[in-house]
N, C-alpha and C. Protein backbone atom coordinates (compact mmCIF):
# COMPACT_ATOMS: atom_id res chain seq x y z
N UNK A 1 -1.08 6.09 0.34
CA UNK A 1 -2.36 6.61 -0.11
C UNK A 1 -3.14 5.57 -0.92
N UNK A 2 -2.20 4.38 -2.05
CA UNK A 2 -3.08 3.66 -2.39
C UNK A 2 -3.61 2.83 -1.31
N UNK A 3 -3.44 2.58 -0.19
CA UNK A 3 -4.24 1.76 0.79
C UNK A 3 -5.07 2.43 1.38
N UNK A 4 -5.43 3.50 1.15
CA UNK A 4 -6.31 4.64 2.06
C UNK A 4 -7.58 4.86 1.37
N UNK A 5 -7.25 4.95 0.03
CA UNK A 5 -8.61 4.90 -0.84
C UNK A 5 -9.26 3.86 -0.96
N UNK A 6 -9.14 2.23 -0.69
CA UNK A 6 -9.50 1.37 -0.44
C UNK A 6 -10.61 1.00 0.39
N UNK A 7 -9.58 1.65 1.77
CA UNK A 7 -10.34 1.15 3.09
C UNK A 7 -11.47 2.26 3.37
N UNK A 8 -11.70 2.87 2.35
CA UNK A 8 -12.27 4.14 2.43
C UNK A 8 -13.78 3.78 1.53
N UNK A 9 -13.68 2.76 0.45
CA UNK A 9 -13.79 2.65 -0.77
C UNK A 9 -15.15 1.34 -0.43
N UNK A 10 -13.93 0.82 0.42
CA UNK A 10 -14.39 -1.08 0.18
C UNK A 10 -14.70 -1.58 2.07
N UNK A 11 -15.44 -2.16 2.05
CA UNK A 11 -14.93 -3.35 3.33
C UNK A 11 -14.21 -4.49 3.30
N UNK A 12 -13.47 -4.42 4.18
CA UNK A 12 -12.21 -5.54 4.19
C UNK A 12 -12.62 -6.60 3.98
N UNK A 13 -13.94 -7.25 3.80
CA UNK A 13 -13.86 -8.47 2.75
C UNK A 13 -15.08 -8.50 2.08
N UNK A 14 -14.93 -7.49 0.96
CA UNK A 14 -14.90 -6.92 -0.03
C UNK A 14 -14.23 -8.14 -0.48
N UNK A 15 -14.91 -8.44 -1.96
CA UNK A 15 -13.52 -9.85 -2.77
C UNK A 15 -13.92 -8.56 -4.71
N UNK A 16 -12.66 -8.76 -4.73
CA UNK A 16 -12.20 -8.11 -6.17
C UNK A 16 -11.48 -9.44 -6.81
N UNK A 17 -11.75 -8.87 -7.99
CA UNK A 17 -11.67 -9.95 -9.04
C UNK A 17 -9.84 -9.35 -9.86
N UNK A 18 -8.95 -10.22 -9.75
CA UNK A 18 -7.69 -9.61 -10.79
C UNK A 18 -8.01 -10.02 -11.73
N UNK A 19 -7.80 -8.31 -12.16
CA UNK A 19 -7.75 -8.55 -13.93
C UNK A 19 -6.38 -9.07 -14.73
N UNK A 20 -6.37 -9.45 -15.85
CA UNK A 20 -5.01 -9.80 -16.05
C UNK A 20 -4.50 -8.89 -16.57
N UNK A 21 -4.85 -7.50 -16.50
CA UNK A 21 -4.42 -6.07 -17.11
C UNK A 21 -3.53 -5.76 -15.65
N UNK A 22 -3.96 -6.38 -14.34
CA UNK A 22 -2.84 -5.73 -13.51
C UNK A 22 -1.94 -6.65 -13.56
N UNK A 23 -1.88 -7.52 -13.60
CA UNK A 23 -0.63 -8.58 -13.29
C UNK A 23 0.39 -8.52 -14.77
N UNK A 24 -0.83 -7.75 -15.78
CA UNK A 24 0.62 -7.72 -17.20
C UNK A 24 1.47 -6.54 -16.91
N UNK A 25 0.31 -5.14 -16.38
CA UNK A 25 0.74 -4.47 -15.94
C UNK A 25 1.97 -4.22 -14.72
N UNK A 26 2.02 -4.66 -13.97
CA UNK A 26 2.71 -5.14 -12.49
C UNK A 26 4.22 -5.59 -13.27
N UNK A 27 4.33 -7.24 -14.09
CA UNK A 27 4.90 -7.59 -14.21
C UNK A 27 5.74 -6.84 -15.34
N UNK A 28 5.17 -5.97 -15.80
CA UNK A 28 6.12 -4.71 -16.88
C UNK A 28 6.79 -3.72 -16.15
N UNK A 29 6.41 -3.73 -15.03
CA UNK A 29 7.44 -2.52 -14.60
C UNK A 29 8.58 -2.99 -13.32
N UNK A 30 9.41 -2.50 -12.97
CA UNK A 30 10.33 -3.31 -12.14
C UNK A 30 10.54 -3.19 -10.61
N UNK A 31 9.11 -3.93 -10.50
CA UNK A 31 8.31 -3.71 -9.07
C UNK A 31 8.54 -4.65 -8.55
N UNK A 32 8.05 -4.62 -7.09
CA UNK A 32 7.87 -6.00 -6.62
C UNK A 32 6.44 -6.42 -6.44
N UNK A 33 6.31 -7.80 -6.53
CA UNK A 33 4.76 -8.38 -6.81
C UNK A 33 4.57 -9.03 -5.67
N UNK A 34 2.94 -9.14 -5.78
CA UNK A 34 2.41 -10.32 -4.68
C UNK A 34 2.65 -11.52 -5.25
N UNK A 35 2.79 -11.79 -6.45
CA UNK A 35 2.39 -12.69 -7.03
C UNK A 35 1.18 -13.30 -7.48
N UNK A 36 0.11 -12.45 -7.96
CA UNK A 36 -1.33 -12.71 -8.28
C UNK A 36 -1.69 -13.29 -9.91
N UNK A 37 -2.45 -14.12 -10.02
CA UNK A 37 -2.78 -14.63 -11.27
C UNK A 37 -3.88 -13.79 -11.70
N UNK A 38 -3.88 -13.93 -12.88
CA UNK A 38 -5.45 -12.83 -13.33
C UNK A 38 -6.73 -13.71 -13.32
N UNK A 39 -7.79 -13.29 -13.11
CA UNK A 39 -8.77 -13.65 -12.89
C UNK A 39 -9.48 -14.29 -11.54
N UNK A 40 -8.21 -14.33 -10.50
CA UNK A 40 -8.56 -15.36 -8.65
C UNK A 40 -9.04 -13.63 -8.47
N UNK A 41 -9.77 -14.29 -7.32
CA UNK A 41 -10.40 -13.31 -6.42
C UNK A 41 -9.73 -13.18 -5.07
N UNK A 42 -9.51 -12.25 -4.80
CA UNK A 42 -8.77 -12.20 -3.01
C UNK A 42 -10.19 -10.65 -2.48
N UNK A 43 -10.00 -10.94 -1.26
CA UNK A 43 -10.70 -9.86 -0.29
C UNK A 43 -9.74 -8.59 -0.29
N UNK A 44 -10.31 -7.67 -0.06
CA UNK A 44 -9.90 -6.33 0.37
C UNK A 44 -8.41 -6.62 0.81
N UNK A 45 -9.30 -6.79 2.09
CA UNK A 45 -8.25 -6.82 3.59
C UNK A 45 -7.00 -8.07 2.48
N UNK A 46 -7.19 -9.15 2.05
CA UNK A 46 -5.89 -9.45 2.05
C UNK A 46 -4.90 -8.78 0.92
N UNK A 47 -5.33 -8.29 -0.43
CA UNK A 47 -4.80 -7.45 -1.05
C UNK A 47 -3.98 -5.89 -0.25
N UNK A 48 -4.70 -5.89 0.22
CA UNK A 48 -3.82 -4.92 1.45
C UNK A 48 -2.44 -5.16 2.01
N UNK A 49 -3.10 -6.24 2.30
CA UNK A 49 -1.20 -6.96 2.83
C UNK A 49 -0.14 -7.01 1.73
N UNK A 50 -1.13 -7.79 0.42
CA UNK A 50 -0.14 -8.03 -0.57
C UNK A 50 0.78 -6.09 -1.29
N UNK A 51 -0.41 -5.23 -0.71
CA UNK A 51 0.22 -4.03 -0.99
C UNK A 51 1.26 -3.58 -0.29
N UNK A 52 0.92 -3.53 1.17
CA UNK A 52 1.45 -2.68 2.61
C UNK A 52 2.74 -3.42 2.77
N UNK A 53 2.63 -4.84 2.89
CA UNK A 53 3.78 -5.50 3.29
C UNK A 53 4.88 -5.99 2.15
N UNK A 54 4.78 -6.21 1.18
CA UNK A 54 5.88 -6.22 -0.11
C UNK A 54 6.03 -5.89 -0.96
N UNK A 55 4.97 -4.63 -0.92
CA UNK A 55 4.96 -3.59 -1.91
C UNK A 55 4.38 -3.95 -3.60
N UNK A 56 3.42 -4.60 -3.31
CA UNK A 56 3.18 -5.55 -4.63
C UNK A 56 2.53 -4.66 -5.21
N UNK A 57 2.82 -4.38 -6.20
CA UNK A 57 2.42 -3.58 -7.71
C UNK A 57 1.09 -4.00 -8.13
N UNK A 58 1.08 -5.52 -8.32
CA UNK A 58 -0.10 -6.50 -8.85
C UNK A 58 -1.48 -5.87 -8.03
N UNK A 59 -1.14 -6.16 -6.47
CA UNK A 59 -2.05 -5.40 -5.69
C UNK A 59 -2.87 -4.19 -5.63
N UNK A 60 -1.84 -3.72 -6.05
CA UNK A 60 -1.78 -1.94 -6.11
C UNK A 60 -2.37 -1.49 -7.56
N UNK A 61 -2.60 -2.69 -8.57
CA UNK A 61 -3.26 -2.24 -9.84
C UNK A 61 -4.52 -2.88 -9.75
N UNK A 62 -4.34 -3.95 -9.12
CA UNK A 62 -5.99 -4.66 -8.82
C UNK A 62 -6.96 -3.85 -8.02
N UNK A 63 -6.47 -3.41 -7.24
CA UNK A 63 -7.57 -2.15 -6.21
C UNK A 63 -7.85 -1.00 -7.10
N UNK A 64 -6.62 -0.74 -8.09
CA UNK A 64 -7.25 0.66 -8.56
C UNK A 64 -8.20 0.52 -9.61
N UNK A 65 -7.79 -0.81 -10.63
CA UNK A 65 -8.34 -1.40 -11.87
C UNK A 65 -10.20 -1.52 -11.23
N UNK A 66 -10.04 -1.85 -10.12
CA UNK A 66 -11.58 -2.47 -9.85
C UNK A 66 -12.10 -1.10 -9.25
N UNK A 67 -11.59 -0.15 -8.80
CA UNK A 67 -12.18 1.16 -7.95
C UNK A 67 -13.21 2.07 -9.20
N UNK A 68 -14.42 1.88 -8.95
CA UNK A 68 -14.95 1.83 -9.84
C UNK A 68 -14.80 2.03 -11.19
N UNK A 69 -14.19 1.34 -11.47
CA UNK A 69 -14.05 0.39 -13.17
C UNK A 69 -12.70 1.23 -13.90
N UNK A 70 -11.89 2.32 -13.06
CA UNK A 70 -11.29 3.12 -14.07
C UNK A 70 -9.94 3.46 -12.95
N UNK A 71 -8.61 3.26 -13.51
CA UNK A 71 -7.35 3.74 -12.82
C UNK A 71 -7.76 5.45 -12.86
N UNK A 72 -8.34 5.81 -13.65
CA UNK A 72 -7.88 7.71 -13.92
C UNK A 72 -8.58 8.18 -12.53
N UNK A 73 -9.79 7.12 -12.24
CA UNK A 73 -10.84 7.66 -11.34
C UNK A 73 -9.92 7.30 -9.97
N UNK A 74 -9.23 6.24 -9.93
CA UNK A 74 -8.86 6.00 -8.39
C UNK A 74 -7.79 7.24 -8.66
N UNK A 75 -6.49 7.67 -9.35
CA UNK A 75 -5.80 8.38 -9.39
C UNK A 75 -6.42 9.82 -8.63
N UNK A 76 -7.75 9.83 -9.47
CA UNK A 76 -8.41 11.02 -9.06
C UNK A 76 -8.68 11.38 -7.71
N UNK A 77 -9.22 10.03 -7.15
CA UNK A 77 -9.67 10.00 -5.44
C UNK A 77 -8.07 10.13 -4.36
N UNK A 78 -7.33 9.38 -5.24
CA UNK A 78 -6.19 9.46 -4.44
C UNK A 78 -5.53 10.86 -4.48
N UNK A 79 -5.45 11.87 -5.47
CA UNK A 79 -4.91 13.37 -5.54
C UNK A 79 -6.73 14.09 -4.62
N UNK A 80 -7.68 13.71 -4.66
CA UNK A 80 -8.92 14.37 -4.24
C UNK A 80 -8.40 14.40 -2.36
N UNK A 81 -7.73 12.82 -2.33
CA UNK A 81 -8.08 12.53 -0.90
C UNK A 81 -6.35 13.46 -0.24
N UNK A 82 -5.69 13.30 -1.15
CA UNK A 82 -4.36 14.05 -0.43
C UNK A 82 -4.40 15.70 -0.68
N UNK A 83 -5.42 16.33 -0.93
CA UNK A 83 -5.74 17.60 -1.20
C UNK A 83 -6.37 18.11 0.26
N UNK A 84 -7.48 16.84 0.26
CA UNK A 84 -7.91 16.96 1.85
C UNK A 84 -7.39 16.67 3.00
N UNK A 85 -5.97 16.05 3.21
CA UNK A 85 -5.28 15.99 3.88
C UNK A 85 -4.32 17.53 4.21
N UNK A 86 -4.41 18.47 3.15
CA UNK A 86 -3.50 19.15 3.06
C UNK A 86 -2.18 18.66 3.00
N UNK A 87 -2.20 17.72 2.14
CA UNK A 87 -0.56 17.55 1.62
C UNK A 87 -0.85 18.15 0.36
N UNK A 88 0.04 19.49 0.62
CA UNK A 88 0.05 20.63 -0.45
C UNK A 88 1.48 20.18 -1.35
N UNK A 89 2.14 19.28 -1.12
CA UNK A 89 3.40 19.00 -1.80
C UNK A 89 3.50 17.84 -2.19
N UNK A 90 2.17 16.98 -2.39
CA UNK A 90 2.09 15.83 -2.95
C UNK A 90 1.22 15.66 -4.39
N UNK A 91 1.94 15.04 -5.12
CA UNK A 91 0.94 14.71 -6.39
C UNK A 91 1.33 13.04 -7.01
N UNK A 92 -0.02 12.46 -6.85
CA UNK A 92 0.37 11.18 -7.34
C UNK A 92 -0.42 10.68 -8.71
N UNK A 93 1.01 10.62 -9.74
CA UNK A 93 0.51 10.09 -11.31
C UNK A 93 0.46 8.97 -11.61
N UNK A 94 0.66 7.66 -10.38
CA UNK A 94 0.64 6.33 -10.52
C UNK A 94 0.12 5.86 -8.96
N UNK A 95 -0.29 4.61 -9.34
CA UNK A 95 -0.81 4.27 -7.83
C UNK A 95 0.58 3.15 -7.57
N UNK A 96 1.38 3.03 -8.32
CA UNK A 96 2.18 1.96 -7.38
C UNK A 96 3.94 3.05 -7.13
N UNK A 97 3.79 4.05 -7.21
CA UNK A 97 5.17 4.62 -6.65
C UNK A 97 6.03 4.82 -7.58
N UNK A 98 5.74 4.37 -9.04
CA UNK A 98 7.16 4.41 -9.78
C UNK A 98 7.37 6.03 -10.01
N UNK A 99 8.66 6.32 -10.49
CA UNK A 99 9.64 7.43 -10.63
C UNK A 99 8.57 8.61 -12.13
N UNK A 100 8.05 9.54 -11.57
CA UNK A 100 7.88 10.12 -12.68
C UNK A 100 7.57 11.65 -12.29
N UNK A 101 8.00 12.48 -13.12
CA UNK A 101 7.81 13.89 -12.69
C UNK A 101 6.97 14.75 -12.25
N UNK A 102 5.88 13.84 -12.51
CA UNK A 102 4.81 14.37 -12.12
C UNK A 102 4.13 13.98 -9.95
N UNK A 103 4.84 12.81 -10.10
CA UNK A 103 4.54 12.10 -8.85
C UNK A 103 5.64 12.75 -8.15
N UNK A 104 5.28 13.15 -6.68
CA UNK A 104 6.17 13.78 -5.63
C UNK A 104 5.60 13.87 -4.68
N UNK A 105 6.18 13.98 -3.45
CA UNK A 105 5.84 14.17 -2.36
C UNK A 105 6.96 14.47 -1.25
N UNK A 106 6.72 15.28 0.21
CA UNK A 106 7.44 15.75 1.00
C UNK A 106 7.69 15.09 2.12
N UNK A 107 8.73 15.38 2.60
CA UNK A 107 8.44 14.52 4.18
C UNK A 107 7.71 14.98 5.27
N UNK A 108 7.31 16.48 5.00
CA UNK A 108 5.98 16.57 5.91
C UNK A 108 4.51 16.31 5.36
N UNK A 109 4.50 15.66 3.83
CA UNK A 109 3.40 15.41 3.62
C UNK A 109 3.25 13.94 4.02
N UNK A 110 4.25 13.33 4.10
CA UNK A 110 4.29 11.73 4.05
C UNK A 110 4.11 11.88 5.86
N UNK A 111 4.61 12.45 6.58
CA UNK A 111 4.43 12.18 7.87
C UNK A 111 3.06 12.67 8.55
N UNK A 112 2.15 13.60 7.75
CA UNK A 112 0.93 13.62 7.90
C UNK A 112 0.01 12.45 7.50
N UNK A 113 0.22 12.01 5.86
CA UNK A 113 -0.35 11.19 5.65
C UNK A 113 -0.27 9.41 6.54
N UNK A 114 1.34 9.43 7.17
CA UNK A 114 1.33 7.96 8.09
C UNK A 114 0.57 8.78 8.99
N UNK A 115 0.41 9.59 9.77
CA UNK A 115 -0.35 10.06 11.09
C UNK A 115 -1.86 9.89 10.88
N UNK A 116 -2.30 10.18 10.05
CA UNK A 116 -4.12 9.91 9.19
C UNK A 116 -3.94 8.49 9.36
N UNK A 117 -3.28 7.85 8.29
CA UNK A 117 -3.46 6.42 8.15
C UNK A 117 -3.69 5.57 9.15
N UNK A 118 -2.25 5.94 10.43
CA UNK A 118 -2.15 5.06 11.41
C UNK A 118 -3.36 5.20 12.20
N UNK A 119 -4.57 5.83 12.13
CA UNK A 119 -5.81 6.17 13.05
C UNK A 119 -6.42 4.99 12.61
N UNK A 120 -6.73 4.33 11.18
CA UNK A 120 -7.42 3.26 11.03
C UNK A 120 -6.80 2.11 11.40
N UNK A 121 -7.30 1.07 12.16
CA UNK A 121 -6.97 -0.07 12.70
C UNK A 121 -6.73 -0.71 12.53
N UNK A 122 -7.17 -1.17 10.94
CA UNK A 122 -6.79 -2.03 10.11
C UNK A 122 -5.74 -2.19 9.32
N UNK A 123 -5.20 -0.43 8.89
CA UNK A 123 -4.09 0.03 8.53
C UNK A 123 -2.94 -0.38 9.22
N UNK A 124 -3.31 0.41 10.50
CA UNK A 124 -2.15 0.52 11.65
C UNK A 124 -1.61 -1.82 11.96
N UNK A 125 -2.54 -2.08 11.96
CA UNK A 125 -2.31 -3.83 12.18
C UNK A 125 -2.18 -4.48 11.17
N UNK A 126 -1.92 -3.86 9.49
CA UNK A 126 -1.21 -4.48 8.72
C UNK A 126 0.26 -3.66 8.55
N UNK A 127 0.94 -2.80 8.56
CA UNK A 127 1.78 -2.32 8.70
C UNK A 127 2.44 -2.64 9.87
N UNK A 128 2.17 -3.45 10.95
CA UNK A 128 3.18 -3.82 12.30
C UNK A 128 2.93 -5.28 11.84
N UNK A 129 2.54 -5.36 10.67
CA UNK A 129 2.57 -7.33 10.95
C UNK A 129 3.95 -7.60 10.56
N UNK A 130 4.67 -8.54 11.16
CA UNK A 130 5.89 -8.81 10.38
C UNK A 130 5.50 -9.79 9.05
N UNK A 131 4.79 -10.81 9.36
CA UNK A 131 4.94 -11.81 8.14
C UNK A 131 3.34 -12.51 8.29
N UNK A 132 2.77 -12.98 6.93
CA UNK A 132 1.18 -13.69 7.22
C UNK A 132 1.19 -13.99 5.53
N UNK A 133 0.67 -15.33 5.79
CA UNK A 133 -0.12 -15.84 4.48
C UNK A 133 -1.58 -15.85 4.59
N UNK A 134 -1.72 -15.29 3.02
CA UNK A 134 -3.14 -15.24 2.72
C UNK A 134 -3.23 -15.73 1.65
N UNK A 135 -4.68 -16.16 1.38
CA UNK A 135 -4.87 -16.95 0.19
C UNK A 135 -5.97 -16.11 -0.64
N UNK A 136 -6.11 -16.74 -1.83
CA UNK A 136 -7.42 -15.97 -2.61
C UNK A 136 -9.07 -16.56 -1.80
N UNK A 137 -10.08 -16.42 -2.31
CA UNK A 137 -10.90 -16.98 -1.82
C UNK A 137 -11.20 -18.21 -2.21
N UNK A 138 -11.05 -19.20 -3.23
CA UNK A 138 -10.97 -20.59 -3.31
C UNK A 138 -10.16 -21.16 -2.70
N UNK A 139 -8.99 -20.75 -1.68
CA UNK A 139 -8.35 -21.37 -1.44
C UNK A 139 -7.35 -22.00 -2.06
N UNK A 140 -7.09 -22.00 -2.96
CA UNK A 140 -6.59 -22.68 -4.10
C UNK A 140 -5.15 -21.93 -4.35
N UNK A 141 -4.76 -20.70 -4.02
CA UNK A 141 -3.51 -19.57 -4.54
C UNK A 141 -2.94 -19.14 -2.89
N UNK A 142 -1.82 -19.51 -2.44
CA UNK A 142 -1.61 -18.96 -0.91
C UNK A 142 -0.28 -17.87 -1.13
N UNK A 143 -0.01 -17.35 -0.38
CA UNK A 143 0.70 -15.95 -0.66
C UNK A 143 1.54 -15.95 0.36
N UNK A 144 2.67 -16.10 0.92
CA UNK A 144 3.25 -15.76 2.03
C UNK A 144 4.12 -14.52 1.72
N UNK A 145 3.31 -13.29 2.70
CA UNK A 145 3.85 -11.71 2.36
C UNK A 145 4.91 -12.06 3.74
N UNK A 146 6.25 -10.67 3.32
CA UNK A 146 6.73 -10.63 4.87
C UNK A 146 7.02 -8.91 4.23
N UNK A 147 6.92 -8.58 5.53
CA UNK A 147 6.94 -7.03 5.62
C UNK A 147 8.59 -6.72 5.38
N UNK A 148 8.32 -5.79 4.65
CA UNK A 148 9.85 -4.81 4.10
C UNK A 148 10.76 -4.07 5.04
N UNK A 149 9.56 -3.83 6.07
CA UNK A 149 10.48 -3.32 6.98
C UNK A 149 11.34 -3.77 7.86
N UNK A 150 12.32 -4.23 8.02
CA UNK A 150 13.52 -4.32 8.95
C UNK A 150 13.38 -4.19 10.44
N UNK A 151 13.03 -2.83 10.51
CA UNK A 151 12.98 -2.40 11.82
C UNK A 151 11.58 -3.06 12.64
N UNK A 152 10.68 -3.61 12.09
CA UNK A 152 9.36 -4.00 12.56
C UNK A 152 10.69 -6.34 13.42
N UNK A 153 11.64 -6.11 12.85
CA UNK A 153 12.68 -7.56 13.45
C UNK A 153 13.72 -6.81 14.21
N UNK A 154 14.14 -5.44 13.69
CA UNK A 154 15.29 -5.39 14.45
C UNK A 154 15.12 -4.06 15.70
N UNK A 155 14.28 -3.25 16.12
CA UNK A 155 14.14 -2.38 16.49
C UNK A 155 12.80 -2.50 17.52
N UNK A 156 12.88 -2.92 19.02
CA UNK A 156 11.96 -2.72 19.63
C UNK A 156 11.11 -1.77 19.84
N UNK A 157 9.57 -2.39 19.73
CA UNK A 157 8.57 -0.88 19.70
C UNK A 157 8.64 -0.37 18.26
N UNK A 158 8.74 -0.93 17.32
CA UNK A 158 9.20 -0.54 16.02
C UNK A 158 7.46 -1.31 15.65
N UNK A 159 6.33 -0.15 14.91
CA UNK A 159 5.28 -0.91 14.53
C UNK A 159 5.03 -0.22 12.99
N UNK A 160 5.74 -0.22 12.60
CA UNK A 160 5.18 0.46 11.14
C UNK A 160 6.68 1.14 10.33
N UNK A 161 6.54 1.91 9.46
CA UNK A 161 4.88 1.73 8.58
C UNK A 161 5.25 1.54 7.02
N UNK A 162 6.16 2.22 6.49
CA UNK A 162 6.27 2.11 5.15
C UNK A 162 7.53 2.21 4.45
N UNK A 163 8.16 0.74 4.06
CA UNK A 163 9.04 0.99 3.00
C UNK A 163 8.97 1.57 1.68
N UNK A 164 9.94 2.28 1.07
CA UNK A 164 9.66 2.41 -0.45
C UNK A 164 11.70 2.74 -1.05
N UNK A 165 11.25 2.56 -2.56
CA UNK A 165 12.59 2.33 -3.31
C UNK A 165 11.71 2.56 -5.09
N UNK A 166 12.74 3.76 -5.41
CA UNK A 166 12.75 3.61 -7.49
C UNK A 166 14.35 4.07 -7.42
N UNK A 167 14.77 4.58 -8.49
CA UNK A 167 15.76 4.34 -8.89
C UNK A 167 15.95 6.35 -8.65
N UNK A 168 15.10 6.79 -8.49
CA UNK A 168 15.65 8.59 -8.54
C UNK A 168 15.35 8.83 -6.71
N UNK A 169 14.31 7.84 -6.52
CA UNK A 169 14.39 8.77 -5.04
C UNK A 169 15.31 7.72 -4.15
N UNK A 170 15.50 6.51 -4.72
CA UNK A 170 16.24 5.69 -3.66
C UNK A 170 15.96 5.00 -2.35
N UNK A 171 16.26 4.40 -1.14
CA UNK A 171 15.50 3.90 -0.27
C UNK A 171 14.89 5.36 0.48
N UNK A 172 13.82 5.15 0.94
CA UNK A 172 13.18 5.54 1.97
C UNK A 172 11.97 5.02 2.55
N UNK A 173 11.84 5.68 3.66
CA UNK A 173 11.38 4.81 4.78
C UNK A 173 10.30 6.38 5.53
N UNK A 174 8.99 5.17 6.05
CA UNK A 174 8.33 6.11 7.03
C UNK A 174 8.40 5.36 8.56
N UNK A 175 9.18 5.61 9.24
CA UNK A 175 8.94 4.25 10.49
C UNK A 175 8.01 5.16 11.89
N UNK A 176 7.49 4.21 12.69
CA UNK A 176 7.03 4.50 13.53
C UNK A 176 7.32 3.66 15.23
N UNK A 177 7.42 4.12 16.36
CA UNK A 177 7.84 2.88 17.22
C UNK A 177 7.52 3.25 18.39
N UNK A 178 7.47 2.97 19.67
CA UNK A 178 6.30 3.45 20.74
C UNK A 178 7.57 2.29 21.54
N UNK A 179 7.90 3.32 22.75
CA UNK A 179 8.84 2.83 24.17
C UNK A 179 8.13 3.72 25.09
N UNK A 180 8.17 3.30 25.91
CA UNK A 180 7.16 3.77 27.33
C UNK A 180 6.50 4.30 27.43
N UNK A 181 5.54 4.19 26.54
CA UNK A 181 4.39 5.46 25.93
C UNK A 181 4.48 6.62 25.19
N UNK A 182 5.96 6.37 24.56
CA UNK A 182 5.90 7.73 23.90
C UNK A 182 5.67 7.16 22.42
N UNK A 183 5.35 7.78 21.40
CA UNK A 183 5.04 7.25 20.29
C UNK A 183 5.99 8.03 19.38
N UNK A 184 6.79 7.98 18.23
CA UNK A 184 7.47 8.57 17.55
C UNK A 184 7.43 8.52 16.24
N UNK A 185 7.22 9.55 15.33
CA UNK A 185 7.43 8.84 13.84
C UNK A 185 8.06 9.80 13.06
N UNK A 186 9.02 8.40 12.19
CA UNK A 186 9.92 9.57 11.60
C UNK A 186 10.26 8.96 10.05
């Protein structure tokens, strides 16, 4: 969902500015990062990757930090936008996934929400990427993301979509994979 309010939000090159409130932020909790400095600028579209494909926290606070000017407000769009999904069993109190009582969700809300997602194109073709470097816009900061998922190397027809891991819900996974035209997601 934090990549949904984005592409919803912004055009993919869209350039946001990191604040160094996400990267202090990011680097306080026991996430994994893109590795972003505060103050470089990256585009939409490549912060996306740094989200979708290694789960970067940094990412995931820079989109919300800049969504117009306030985390409470992206929080807001992101519970506004999964209301309109009818994921009646989802509530999200952080935009990067960590463990808290308030944040939950189902596996038929998560398999609605990959089914929405995977319709955008841009979505659907960063989630099957296996691996891509991107840089900020000076050129100057390069990033080599590789996707979390496993199955996108070990599992033919395997194109998506979402790893995740905290310490109460443990690994899980949304995968998706397409053999002779059938499409499957589970």
């Amino acid at each position: 969902m934090p990549a949904l309010v984005p592409l919803s939000f912004w055009k993919p090159t869209d350039v946001l500015m990191v604040p160094d409130l996400a990267t202090q932020s990011a680097s306080a909790t026991d996430s994994a990062l893109m590795g972003l400095s505060g103050e470089e600028k990256l585009t939409v579209q490549s912060l996306l990757y740094g989200l979708l494909l290694n789960s970067g926290a940094d990412a995931a606070y820079t989109l919300s930090m800049n969504f117009t000017g306030s985390q409470s407000a992206f929080l807001k769009e992101i519970n506004k936008k999964a209301a309109e999904l009818h994921l009646k069993n989802t509530h999200f109190q952080n935009e990067i996934g960590l463990d808290d009582k308030e944040q939950y969700s189902s596996v038929i809300d998560l398999a609605r929400l990959a089914t929405f997602a995977l319709k955008n194109p841009l979505f659907a073709k960063i989630v099957a990427t296996k691996n891509i470097t991107v840089s900020d816009v000076s050129k100057k900061h390069w990033y080599n993301l590789e996707n979390l998922n496993n199955l996108l190397w070990d599992a033919p027809g395997a194109n998506g979509v979402k790893t995740g891991y905290t310490q109460q819900a443990g690994e899980n996974l949304v995968a998706q994979g397409e053999r002779n035209g059938h499409r499957v997601l589970a």
